[in-house]
C-alpha atoms as a PDB file:
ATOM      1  CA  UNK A   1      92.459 -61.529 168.805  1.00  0.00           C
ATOM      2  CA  UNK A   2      92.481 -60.830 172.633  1.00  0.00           C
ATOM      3  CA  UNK A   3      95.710 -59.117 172.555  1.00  0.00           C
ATOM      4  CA  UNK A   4      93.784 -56.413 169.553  1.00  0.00           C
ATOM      5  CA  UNK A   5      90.432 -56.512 172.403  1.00  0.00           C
ATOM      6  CA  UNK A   6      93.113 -55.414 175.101  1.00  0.00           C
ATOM      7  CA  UNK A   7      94.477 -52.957 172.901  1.00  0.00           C
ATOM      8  CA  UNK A   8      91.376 -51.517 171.841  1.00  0.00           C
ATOM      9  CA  UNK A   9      90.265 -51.377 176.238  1.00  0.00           C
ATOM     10  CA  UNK A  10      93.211 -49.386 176.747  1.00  0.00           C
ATOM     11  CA  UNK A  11      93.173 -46.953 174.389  1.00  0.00           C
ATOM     12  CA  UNK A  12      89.552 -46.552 174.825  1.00  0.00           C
ATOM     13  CA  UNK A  13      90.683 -46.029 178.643  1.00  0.00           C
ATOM     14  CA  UNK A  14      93.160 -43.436 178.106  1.00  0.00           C
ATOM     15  CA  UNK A  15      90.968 -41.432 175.826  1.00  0.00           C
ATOM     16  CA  UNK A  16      88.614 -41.180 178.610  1.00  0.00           C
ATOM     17  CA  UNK A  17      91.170 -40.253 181.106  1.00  0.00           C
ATOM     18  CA  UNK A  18      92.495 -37.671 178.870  1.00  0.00           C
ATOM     19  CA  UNK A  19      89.274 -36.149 178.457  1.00  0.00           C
ATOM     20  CA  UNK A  20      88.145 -36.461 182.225  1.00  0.00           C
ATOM     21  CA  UNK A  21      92.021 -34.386 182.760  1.00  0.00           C
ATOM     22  CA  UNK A  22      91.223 -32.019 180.308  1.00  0.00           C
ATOM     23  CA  UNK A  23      87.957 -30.994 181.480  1.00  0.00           C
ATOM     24  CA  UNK A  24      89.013 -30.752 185.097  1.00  0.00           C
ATOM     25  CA  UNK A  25      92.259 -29.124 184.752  1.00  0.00           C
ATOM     26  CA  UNK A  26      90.146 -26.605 181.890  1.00  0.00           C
ATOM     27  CA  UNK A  27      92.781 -27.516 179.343  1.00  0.00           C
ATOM     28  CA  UNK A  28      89.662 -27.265 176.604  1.00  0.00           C
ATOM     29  CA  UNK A  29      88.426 -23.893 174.645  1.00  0.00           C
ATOM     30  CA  UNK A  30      85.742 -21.737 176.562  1.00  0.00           C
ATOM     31  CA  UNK A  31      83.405 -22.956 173.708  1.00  0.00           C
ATOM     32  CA  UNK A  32      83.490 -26.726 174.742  1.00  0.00           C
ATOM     33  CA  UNK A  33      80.910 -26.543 177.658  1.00  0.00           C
ATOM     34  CA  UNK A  34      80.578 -29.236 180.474  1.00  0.00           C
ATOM     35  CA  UNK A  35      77.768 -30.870 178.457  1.00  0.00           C
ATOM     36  CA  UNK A  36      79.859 -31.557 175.491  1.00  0.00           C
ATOM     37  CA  UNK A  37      82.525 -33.237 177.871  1.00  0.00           C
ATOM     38  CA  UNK A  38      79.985 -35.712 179.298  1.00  0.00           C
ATOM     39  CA  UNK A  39      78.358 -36.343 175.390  1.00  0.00           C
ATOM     40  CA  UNK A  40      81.906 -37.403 174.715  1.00  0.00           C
ATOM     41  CA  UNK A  41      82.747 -40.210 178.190  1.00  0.00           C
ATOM     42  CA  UNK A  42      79.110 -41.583 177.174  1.00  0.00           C
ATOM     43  CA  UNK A  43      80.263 -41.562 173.754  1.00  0.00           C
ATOM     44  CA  UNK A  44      83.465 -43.416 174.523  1.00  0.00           C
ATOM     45  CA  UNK A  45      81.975 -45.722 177.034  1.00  0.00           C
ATOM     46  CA  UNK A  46      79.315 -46.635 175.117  1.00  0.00           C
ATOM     47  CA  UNK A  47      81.862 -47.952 171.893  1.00  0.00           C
ATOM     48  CA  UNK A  48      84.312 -49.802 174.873  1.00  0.00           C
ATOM     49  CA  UNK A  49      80.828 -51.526 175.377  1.00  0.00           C
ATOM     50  CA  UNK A  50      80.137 -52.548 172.011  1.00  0.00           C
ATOM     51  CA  UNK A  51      83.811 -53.241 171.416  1.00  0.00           C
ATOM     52  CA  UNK A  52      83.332 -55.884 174.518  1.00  0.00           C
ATOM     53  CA  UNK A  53      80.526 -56.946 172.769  1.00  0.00           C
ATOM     54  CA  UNK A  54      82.284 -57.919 169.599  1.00  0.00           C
ATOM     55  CA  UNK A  55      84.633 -59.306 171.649  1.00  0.00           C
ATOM     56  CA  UNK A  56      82.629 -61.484 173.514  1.00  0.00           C
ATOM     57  CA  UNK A  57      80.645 -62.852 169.877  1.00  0.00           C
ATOM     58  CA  UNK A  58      83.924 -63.936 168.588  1.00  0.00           C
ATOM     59  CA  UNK A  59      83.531 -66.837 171.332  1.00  0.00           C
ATOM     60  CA  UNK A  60      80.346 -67.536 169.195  1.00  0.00           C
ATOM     61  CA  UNK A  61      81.654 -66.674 165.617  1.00  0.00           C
ATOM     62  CA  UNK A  62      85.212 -65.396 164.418  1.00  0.00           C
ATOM     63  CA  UNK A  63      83.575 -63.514 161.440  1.00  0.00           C
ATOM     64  CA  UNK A  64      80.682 -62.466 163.335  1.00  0.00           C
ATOM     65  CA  UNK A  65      82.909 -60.823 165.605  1.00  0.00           C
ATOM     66  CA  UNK A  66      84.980 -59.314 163.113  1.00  0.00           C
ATOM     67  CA  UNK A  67      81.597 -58.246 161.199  1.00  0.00           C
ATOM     68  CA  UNK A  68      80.376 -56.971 164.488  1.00  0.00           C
ATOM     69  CA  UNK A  69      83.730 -54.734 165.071  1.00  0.00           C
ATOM     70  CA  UNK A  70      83.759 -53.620 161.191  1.00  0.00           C
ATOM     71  CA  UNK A  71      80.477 -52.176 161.946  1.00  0.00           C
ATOM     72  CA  UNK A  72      81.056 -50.257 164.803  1.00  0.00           C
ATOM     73  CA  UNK A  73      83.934 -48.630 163.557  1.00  0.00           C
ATOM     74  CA  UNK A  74      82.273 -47.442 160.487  1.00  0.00           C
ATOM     75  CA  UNK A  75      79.314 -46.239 163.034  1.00  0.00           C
ATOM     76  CA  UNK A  76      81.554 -44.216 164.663  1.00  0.00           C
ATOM     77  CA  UNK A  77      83.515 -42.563 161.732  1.00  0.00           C
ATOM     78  CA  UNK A  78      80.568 -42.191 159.359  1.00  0.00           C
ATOM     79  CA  UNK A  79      78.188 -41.807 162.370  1.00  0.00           C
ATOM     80  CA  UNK A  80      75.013 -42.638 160.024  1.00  0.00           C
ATOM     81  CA  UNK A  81      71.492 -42.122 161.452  1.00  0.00           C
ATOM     82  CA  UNK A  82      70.238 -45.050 162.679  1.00  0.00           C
ATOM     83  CA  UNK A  83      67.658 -44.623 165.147  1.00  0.00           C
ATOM     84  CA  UNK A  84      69.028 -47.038 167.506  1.00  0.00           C
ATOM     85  CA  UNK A  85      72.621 -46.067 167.909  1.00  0.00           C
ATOM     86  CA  UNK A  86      71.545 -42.042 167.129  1.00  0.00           C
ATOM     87  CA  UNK A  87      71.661 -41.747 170.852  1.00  0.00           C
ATOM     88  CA  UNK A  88      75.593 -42.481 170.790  1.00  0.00           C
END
């Protein structure tokens, strides 16, 4: 399991580099404004968070970790309503 929670930092960290490169070097279409760049860090720092979050519970509970992860993968590739996470 740590070796998948590394995993999971990393690429989580090069995604955000990537996009941090392509905003400043203006490697993005005209139509992607400055605002959509900063919806997407929040949006990938806020899922490294709750990834360290599931990894953190599965010191608690392997399945409740695993639960935990499940979820917030499906969160962010359905990307349901709910009102708590809607701000993601």
């Amino acid at each position: 399991m740590p070796l998948t929670n590394v995993a999971l930092a990393l690429l989580g960290a090069i995604l955000y580099a990537g996009l941090r490169h392509a905003g400043r070097a203006r490697l993005l279409k005209d139509e992607v404004t400055a605002a959509t760049v900063a919806v997407m860090q929040r949006r990938v720092l806020a899922y490294q968070a709750l990834y360290a979050v599931g990894a953190l519970l599965s010191f608690a509970s392997t399945y409740a970790s695993i639960g935990f992860i499940i979820a917030v993968q499906l969160n962010a590739a359905i990307t349901p309503r709910f009102w708590i996470l809607d701000k993601f």
